[in-house]
PDB file of N, CA and C in Angstrom:
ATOM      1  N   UNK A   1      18.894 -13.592  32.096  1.00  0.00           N
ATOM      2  CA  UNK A   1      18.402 -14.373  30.971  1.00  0.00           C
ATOM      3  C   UNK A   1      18.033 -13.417  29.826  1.00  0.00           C
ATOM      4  N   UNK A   2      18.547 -13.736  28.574  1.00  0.00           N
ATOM      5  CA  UNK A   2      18.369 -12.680  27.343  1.00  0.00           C
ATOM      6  C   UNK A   2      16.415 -12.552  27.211  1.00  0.00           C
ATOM      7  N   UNK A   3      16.284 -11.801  26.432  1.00  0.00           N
ATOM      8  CA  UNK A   3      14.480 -12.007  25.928  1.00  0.00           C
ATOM      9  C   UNK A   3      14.191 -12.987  24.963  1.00  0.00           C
ATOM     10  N   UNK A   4      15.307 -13.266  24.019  1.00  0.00           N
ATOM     11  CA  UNK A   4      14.867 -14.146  23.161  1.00  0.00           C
ATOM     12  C   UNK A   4      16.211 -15.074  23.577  1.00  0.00           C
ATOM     13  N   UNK A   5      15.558 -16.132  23.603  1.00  0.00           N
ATOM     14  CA  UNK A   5      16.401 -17.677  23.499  1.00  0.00           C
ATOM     15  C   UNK A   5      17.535 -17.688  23.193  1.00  0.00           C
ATOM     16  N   UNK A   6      18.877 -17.886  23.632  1.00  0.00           N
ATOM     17  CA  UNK A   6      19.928 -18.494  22.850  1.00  0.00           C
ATOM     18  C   UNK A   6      20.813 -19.958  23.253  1.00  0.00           C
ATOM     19  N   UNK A   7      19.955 -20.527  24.217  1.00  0.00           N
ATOM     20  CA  UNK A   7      21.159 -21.759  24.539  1.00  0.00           C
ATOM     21  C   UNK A   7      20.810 -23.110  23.742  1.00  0.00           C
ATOM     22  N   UNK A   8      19.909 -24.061  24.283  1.00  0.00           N
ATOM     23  CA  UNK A   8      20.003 -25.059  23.241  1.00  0.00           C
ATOM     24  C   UNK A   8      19.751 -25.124  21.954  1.00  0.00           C
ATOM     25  N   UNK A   9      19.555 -26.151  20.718  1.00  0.00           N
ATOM     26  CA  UNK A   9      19.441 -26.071  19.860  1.00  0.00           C
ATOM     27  C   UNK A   9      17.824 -25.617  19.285  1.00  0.00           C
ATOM     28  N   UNK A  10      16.809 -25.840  20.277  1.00  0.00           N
ATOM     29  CA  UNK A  10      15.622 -25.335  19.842  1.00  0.00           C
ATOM     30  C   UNK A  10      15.370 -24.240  20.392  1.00  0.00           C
ATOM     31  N   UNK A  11      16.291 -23.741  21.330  1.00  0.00           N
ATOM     32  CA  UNK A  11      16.052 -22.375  21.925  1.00  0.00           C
ATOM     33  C   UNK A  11      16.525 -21.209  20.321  1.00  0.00           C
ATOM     34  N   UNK A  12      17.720 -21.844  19.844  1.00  0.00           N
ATOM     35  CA  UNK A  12      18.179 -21.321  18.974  1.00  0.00           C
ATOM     36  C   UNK A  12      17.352 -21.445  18.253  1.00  0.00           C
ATOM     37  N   UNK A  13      16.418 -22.216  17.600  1.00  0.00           N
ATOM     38  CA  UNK A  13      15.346 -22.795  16.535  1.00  0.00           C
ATOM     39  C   UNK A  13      14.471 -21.318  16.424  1.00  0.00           C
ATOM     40  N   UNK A  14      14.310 -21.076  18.153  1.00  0.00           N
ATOM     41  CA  UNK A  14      12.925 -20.362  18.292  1.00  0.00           C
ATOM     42  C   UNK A  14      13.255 -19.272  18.012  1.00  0.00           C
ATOM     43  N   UNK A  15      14.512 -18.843  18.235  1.00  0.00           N
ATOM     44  CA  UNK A  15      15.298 -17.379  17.731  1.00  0.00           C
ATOM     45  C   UNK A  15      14.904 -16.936  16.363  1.00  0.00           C
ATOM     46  N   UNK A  16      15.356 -17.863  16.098  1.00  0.00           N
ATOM     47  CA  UNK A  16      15.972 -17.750  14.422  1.00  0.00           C
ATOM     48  C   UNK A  16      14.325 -17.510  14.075  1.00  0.00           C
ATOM     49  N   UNK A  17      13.400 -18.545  14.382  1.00  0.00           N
ATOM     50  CA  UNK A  17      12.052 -18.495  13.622  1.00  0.00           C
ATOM     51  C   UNK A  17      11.239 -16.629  14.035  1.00  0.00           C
ATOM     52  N   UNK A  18      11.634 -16.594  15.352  1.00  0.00           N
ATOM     53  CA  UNK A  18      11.165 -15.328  15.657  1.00  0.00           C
ATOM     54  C   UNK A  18      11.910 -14.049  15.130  1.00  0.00           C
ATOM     55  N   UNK A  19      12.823 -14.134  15.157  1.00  0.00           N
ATOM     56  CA  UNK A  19      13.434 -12.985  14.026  1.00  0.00           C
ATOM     57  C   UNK A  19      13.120 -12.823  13.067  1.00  0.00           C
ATOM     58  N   UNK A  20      13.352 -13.753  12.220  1.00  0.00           N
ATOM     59  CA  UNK A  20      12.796 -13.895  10.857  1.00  0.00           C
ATOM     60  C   UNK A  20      11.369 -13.494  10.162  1.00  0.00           C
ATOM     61  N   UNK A  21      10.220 -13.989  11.347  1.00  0.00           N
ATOM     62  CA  UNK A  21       8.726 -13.698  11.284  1.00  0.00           C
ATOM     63  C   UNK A  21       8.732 -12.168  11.537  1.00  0.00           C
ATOM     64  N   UNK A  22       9.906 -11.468  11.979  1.00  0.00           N
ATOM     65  CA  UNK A  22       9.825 -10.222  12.886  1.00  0.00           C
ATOM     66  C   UNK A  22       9.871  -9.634  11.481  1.00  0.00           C
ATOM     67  N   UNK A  23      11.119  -9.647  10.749  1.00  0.00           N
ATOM     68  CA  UNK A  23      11.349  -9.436   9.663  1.00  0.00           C
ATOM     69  C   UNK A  23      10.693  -9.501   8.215  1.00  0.00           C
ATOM     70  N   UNK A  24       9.857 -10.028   8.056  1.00  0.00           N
ATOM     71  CA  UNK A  24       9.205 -10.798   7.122  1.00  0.00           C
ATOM     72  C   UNK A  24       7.397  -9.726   7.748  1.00  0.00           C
ATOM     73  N   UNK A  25       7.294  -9.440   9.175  1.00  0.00           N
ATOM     74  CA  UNK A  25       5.943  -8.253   9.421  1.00  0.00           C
ATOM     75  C   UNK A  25       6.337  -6.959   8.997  1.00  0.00           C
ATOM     76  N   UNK A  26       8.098  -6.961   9.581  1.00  0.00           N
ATOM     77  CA  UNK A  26       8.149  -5.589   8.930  1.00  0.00           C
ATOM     78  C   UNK A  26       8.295  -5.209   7.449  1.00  0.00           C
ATOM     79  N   UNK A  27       8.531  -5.779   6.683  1.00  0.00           N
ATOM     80  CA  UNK A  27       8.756  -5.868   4.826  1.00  0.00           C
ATOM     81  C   UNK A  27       7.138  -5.629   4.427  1.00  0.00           C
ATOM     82  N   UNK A  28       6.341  -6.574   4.948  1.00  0.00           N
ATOM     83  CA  UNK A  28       5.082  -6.899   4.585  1.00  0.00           C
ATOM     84  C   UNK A  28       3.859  -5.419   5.092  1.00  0.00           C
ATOM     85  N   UNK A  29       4.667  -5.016   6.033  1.00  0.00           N
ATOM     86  CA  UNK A  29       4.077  -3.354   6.582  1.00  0.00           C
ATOM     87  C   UNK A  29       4.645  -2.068   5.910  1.00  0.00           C
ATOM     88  N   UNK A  30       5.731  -2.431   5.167  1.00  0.00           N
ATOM     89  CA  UNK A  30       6.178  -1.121   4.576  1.00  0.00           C
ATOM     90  C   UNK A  30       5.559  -1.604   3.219  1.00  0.00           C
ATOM     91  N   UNK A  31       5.548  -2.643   2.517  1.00  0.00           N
ATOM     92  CA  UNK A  31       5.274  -3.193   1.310  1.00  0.00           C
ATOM     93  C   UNK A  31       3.783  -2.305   0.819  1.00  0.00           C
ATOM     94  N   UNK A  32       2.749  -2.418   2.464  1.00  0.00           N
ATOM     95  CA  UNK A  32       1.998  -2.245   2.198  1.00  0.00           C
ATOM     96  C   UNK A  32       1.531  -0.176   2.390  1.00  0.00           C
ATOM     97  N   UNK A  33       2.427   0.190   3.229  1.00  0.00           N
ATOM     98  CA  UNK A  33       2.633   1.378   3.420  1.00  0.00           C
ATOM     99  C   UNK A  33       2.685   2.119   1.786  1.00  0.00           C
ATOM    100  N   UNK A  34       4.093   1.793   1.159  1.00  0.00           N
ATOM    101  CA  UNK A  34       4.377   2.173   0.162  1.00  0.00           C
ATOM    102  C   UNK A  34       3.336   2.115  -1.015  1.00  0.00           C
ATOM    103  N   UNK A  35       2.414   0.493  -1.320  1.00  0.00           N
ATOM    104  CA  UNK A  35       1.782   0.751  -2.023  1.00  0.00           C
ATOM    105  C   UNK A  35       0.562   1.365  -2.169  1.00  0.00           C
ATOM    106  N   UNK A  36       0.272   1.531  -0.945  1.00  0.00           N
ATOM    107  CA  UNK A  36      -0.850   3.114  -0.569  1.00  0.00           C
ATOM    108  C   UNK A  36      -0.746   4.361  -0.605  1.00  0.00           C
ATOM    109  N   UNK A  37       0.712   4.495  -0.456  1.00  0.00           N
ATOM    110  CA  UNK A  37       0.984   5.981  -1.011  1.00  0.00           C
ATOM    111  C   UNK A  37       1.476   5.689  -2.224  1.00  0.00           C
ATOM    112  N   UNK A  38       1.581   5.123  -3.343  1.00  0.00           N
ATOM    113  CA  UNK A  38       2.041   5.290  -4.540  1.00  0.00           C
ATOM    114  C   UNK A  38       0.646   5.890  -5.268  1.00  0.00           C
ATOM    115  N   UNK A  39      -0.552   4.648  -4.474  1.00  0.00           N
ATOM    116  CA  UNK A  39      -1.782   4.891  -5.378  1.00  0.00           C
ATOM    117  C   UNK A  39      -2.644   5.803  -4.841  1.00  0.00           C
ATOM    118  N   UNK A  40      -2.351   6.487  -3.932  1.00  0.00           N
ATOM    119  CA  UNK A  40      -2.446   7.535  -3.253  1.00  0.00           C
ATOM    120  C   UNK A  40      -2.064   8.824  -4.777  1.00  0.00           C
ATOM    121  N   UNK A  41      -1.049   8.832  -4.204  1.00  0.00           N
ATOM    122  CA  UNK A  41      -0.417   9.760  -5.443  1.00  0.00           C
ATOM    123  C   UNK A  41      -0.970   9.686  -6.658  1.00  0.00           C
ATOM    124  N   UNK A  42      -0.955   8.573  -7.491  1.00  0.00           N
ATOM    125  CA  UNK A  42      -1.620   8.336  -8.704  1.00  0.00           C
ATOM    126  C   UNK A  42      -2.901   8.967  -9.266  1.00  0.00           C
ATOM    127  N   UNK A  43      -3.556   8.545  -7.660  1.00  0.00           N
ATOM    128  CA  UNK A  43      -4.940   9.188  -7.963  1.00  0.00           C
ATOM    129  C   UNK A  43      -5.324  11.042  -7.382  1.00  0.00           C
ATOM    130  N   UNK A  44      -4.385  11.032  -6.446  1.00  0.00           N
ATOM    131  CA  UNK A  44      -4.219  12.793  -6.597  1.00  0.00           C
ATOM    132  C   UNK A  44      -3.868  13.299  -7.922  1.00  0.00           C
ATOM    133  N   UNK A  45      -3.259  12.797  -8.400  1.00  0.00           N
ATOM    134  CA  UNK A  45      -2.527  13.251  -9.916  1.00  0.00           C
ATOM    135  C   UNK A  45      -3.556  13.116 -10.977  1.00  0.00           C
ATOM    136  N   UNK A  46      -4.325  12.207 -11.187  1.00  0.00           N
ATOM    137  CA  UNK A  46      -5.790  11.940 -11.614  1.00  0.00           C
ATOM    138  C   UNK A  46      -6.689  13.070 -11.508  1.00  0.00           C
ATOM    139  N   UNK A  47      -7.125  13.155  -9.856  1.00  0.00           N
ATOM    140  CA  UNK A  47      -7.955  14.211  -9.909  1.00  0.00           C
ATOM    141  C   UNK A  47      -7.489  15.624  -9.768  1.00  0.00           C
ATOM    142  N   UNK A  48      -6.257  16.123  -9.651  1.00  0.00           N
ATOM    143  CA  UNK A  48      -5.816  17.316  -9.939  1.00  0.00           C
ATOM    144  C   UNK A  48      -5.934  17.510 -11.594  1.00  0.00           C
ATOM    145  N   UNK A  49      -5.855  16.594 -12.427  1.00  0.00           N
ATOM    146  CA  UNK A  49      -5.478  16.597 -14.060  1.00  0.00           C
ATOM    147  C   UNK A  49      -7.177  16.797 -13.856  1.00  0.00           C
ATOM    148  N   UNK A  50      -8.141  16.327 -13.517  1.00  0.00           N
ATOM    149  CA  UNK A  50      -9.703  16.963 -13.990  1.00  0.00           C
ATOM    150  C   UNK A  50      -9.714  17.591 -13.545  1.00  0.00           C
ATOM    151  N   UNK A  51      -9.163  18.887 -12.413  1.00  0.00           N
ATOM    152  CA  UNK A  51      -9.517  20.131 -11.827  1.00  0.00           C
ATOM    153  C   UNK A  51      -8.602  20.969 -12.859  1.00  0.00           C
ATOM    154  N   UNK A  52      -7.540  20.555 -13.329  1.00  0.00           N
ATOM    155  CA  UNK A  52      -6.723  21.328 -14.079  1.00  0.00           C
ATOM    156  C   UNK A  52      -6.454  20.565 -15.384  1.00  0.00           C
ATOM    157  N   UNK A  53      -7.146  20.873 -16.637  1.00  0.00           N
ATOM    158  CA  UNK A  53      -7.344  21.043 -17.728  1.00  0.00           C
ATOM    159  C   UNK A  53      -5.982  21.000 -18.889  1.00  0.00           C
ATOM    160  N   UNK A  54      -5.380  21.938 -18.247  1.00  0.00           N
ATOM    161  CA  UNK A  54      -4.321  22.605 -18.949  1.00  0.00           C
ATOM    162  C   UNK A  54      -3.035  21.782 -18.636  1.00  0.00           C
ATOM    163  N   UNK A  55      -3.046  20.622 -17.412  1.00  0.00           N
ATOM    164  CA  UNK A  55      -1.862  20.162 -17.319  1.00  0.00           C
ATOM    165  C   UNK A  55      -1.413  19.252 -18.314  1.00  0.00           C
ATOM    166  N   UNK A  56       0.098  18.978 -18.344  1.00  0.00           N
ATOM    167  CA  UNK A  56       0.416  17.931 -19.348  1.00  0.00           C
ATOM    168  C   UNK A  56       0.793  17.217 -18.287  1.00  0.00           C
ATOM    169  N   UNK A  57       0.324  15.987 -18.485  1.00  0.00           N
ATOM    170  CA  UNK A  57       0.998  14.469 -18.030  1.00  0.00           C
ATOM    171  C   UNK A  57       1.986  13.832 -18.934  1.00  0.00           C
ATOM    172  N   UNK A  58       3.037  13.173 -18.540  1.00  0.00           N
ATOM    173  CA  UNK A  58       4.225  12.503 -19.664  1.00  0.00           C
ATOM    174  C   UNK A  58       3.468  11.139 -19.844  1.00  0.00           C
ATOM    175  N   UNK A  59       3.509  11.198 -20.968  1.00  0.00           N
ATOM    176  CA  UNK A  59       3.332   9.692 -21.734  1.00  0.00           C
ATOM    177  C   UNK A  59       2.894   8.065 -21.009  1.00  0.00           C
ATOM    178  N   UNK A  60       4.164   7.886 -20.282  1.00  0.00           N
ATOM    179  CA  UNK A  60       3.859   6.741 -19.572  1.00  0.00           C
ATOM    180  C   UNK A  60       3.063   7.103 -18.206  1.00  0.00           C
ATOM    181  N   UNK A  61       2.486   7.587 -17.888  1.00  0.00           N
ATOM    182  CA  UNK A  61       1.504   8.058 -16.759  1.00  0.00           C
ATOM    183  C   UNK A  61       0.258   7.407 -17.193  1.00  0.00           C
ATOM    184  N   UNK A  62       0.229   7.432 -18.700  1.00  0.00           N
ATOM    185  CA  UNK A  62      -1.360   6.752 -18.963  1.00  0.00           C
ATOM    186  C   UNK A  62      -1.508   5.104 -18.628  1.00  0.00           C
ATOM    187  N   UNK A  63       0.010   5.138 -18.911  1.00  0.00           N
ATOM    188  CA  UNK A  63       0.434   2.994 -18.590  1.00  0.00           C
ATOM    189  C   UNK A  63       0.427   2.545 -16.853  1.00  0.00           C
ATOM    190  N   UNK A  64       0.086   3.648 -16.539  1.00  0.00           N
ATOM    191  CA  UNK A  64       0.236   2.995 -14.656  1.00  0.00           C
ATOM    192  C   UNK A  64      -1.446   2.397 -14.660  1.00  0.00           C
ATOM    193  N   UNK A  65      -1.348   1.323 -14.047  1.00  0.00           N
ATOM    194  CA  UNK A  65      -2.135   0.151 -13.512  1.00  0.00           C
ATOM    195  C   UNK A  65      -2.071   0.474 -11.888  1.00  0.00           C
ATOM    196  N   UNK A  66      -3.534   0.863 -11.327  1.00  0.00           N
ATOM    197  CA  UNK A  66      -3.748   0.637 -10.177  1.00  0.00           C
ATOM    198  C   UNK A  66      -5.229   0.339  -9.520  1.00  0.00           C
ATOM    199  N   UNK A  67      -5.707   0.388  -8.470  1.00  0.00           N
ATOM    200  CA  UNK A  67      -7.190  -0.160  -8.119  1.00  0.00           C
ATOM    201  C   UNK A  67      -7.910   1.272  -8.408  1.00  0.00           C
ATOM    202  N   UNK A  68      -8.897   1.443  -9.071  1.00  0.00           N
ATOM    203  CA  UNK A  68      -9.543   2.371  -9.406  1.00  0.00           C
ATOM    204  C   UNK A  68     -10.945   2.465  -8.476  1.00  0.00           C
ATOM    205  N   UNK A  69     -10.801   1.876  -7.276  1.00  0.00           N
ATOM    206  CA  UNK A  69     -11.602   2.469  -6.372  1.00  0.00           C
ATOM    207  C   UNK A  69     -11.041   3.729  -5.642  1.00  0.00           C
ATOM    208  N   UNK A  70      -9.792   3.935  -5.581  1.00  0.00           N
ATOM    209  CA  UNK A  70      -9.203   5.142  -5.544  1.00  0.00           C
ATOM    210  C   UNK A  70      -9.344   6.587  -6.000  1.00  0.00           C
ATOM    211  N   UNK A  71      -9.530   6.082  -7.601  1.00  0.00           N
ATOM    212  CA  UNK A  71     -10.211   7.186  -8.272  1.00  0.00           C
ATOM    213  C   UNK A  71     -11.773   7.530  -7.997  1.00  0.00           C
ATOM    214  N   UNK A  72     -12.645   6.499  -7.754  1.00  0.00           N
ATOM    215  CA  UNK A  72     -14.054   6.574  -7.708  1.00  0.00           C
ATOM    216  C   UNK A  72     -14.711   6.834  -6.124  1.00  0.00           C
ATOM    217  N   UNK A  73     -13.684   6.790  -5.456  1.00  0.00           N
ATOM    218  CA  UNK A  73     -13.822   6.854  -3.880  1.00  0.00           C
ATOM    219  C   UNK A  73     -14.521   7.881  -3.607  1.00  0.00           C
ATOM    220  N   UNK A  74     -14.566   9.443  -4.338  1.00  0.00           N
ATOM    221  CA  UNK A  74     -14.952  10.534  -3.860  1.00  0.00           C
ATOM    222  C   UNK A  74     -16.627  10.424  -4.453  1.00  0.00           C
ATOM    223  N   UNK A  75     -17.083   9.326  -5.669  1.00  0.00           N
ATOM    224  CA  UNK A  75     -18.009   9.439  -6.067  1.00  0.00           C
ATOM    225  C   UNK A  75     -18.994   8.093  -5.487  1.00  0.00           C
ATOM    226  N   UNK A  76     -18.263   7.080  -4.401  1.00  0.00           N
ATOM    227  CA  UNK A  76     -19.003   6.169  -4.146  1.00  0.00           C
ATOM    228  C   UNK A  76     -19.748   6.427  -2.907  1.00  0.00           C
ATOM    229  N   UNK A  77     -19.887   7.463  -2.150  1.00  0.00           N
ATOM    230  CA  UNK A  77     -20.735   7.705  -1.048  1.00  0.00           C
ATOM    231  C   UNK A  77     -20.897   6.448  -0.142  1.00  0.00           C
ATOM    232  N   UNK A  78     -22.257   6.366  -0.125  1.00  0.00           N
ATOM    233  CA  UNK A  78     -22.611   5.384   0.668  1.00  0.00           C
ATOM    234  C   UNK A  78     -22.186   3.752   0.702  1.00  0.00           C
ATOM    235  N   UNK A  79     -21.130   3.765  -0.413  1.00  0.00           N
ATOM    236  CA  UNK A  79     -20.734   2.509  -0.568  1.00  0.00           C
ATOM    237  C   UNK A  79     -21.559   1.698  -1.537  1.00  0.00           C
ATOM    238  N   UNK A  80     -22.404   2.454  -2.506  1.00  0.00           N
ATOM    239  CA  UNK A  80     -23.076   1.508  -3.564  1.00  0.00           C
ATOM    240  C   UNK A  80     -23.114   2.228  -4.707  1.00  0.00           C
ATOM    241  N   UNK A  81     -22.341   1.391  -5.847  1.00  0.00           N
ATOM    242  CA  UNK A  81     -22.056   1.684  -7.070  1.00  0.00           C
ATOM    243  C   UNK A  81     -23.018   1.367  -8.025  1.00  0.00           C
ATOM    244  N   UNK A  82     -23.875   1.926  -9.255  1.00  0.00           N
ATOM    245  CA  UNK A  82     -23.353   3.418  -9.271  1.00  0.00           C
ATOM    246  C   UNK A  82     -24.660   4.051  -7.921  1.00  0.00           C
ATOM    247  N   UNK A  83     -23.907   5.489  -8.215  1.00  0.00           N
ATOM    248  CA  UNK A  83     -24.465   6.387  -6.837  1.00  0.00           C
ATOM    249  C   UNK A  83     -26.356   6.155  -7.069  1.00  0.00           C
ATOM    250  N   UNK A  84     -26.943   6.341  -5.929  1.00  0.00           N
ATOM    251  CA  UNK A  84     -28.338   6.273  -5.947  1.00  0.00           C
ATOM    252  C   UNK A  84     -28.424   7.847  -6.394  1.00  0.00           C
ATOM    253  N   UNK A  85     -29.576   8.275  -7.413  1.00  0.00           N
ATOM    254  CA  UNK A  85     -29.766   9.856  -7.414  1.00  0.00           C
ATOM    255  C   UNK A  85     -31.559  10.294  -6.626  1.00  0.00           C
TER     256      UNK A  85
END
């Protein structure tokens, strides 16, 4: 007997729905992979440009849109904004 269903018409139903859901976790896991390392990057590039002064960034670098808890992550400590002194 196969692992996934193929003889009657709802065996086939259940195929099709389970592939598809299979497909649709994996898109939704790289989707989310990728957009963590983009803003990952973004914000290394951020805080390397305040350790280094002298770099030039190109133009459209200032137009990227991302969550700026990324950037503030190293300054939010305990998890309460702004920092207690």
């Amino acid at each position: 007997m196969p692992a996934i269903p193929v003889g009657t018409a709802a065996e086939k139903l259940l195929r099709s729905d389970l592939l598809r859901s299979s497909w649709m976790f994996a898109i939704g896991a790289l989707d989310a992979y990728f957009c963590e390392a983009y803003t990952d990057l973004v914000a290394a590039t951020v805080s390397s440009k305040k350790r280094q002064l002298t770099t030039d960034l190109p133009d459209w670098f200032s137009e990227i849109k991302f969550p700026i808890r990324r950037v503030l992550e190293e300054y939010i400590g305990d998890g309460v904004w702004p920092p207690r002194t």
